[in-house]
Protein backbone atom coordinates (compact mmCIF):
# COMPACT_ATOMS: atom_id res chain seq x y z
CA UNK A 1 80.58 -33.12 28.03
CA UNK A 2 81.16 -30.00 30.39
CA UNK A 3 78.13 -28.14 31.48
CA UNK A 4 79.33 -25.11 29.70
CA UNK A 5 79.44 -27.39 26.22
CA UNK A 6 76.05 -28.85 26.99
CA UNK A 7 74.49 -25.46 27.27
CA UNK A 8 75.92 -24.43 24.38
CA UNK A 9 74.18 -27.58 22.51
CA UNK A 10 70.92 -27.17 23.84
CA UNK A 11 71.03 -23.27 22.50
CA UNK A 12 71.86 -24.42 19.02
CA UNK A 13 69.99 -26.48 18.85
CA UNK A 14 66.77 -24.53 20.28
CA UNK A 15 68.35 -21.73 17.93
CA UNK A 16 68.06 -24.02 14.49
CA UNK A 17 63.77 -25.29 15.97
CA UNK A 18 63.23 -21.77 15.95
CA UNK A 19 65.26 -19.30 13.61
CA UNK A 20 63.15 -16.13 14.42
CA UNK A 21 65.14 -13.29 15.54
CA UNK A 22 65.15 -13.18 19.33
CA UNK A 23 63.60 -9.52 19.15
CA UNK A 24 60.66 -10.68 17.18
CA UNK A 25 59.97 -13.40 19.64
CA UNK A 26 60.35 -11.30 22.43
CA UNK A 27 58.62 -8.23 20.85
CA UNK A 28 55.34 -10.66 19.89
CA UNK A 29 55.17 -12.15 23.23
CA UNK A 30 55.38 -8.58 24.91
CA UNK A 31 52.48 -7.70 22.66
CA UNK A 32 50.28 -10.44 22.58
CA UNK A 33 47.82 -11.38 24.82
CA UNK A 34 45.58 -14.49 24.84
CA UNK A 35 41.90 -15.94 26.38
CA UNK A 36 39.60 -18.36 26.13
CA UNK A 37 36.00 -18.58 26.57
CA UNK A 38 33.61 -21.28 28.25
CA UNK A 39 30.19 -22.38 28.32
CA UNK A 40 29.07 -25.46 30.18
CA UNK A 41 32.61 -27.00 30.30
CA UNK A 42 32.93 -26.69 26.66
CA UNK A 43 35.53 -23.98 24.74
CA UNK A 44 33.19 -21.52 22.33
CA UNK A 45 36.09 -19.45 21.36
CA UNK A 46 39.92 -18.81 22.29
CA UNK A 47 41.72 -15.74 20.68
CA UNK A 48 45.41 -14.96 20.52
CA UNK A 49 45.39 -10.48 19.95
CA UNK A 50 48.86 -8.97 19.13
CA UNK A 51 49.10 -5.02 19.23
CA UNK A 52 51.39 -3.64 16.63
CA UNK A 53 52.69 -0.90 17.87
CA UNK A 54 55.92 0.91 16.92
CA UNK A 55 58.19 -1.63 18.64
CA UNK A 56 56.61 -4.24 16.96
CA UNK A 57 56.39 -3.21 14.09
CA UNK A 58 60.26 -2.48 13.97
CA UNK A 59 60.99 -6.17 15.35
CA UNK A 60 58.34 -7.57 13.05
CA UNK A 61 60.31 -5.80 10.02
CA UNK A 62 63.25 -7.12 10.96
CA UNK A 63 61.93 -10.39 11.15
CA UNK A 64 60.26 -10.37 7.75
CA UNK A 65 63.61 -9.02 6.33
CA UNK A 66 65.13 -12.26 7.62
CA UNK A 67 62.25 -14.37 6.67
CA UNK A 68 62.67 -13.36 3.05
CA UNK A 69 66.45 -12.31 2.82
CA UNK A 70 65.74 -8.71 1.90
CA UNK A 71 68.55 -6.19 0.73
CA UNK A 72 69.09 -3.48 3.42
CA UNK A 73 67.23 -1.15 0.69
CA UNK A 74 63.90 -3.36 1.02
CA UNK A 75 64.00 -3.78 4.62
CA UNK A 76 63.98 0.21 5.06
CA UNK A 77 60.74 0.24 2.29
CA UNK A 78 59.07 -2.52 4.19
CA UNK A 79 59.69 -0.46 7.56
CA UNK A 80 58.83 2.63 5.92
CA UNK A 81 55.55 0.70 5.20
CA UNK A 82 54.81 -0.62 8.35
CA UNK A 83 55.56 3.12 10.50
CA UNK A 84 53.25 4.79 7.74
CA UNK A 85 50.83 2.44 8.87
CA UNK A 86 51.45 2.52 12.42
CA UNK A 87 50.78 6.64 11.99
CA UNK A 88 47.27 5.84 10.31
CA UNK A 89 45.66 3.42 12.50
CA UNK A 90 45.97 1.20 15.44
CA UNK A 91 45.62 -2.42 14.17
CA UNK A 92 45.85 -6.04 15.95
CA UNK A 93 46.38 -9.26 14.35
CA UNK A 94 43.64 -11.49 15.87
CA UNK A 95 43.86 -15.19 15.60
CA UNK A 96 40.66 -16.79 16.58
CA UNK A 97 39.39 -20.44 17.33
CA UNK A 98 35.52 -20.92 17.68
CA UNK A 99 33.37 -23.79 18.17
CA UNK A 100 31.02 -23.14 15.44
CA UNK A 101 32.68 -21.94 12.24
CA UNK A 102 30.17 -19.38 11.16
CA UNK A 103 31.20 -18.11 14.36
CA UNK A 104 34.85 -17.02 13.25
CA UNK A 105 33.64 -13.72 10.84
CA UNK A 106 34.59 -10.38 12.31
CA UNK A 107 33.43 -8.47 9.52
CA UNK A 108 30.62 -6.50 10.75
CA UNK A 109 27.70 -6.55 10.47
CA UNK A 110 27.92 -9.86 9.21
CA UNK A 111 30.02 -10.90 12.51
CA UNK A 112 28.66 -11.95 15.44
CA UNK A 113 30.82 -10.05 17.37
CA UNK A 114 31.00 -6.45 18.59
CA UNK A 115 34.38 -5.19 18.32
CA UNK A 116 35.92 -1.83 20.20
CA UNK A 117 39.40 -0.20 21.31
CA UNK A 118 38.95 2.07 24.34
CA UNK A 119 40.93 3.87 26.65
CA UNK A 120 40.68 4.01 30.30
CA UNK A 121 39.19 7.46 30.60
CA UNK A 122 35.56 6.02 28.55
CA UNK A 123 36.40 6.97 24.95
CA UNK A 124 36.14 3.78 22.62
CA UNK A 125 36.07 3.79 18.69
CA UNK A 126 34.45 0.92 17.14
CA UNK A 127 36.17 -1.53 14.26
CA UNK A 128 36.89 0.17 11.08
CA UNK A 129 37.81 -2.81 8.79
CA UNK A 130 38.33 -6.39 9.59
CA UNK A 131 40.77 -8.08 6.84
CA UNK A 132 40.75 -11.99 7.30
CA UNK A 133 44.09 -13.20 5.98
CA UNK A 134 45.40 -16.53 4.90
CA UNK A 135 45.73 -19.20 7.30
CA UNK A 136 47.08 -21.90 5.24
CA UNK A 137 49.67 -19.26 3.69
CA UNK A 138 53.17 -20.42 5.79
CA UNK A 139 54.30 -16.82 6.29
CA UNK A 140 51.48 -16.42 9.35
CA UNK A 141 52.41 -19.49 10.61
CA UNK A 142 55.90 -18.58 11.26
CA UNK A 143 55.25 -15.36 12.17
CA UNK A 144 52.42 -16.26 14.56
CA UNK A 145 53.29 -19.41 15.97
CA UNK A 146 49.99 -19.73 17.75
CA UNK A 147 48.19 -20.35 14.38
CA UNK A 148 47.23 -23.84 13.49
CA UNK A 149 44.50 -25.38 11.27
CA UNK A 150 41.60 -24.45 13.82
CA UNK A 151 42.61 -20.93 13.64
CA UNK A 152 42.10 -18.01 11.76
CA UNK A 153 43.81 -14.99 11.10
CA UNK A 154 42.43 -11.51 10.53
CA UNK A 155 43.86 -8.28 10.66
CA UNK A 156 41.86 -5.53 12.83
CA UNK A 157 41.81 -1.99 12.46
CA UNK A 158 40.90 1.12 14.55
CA UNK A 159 40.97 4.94 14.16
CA UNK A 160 44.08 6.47 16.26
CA UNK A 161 41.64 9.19 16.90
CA UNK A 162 38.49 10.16 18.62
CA UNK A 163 35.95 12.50 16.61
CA UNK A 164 37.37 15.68 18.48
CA UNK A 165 40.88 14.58 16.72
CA UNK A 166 42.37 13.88 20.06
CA UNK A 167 44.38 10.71 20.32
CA UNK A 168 42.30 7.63 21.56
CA UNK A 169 45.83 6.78 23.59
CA UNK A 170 48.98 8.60 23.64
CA UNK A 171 51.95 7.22 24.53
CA UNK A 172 52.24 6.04 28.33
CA UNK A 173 48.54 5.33 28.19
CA UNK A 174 46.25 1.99 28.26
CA UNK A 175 44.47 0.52 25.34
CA UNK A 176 41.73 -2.14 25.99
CA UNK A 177 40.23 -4.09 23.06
CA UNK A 178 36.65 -5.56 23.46
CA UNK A 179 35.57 -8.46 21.61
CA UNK A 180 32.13 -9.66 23.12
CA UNK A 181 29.12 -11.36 21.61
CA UNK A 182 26.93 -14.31 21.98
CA UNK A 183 30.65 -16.56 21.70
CA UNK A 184 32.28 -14.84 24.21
CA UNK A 185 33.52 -11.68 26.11
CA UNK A 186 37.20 -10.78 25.70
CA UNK A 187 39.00 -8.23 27.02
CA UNK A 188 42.79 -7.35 25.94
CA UNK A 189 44.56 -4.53 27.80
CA UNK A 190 47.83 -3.06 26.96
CA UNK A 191 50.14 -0.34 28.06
CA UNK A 192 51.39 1.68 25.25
């Protein structure tokens, strides 16, 4: 078998393990960030924090389009959906392993965790909702391919907005996400 054949092989077959669209992939691992946390030798918590922004949020339409075979009409609603949501809020999809089960709630103020998006010039708005999704459902699990049975998955969001209506970030700007508490201190930064 020439070289040029083998390569060929190993894509296909690489292609048919993982049949996400190459944009999703490379859109969730441009967004994503990941940590762990250690006391004593011993993991409390480890946390996988995706930001969906705009170019996510395209790529992660695309790839829910394929996912589910949707017409060309129902892609452009479920886009529609996502940017309409992307206008309203900043949100991350958090998937998060802890030692202690009780330890995995985010709602606050049941959680034990304090939760914050900032910016690098001090401003910081604290968690407006905290949706915990369905880890067993197979959708997440092919979206995010970093959830497994320890896991779970919750959806976090954030005002786009400080009190004085001013953006928190705009575009060309860093956002830092804070999740800190007696499990752990985390600290996710991206550059929108």
């Amino acid at each position: 078998m020439s070289r040029a054949a083998f390569l060929l092989a190993l894509t296909l077959i690489a292609t048919a393990c993982n049949p996400s669209l190459p944009e999703y992939v490379e859109a969730r691992s441009h967004w994503s960030r990941s940590g762990e946390n250690y006391r004593d030798l011993e993991l409390t918590a480890k946390m996988h924090a995706t930001l969906l922004t705009t170019d996510f949020r395209q790529a992660y339409a695309a790839e829910y389009a394929r996912l589910f075979s949707l017409t060309p009409a129902q892609r452009s609603e479920f886009e529609a959906v996502q940017m309409k949501e992307e206008a309203q809020h900043h949100a991350v999809i958090l998937i998060l392993a802890t030692r202690e089960d009780s330890w995995n709630n985010l709602r606050p103020p049941a959680g034990i965790w304090r939760i914050r998006l900032a910016n690098r010039r001090g401003d910081s708005v604290d968690l407006k909702e905290a949706r915990q999704l369905d880890h067993h459902n197979p959708t997440w699990q092919a979206l995010y391919p970093a959830l497994t049975f320890q896991y779970r998955i919750w959806e976090l969001r954030f005002p786009k907005r400080l009190d004085d209506d001013e953006l928190l970030a705009p575009k060309g700007h860093h956002l830092d996400l804070f999740v800190a508490g007696a499990g752990g201190q985390f600290k996710f930064s991206w550059k929108l």
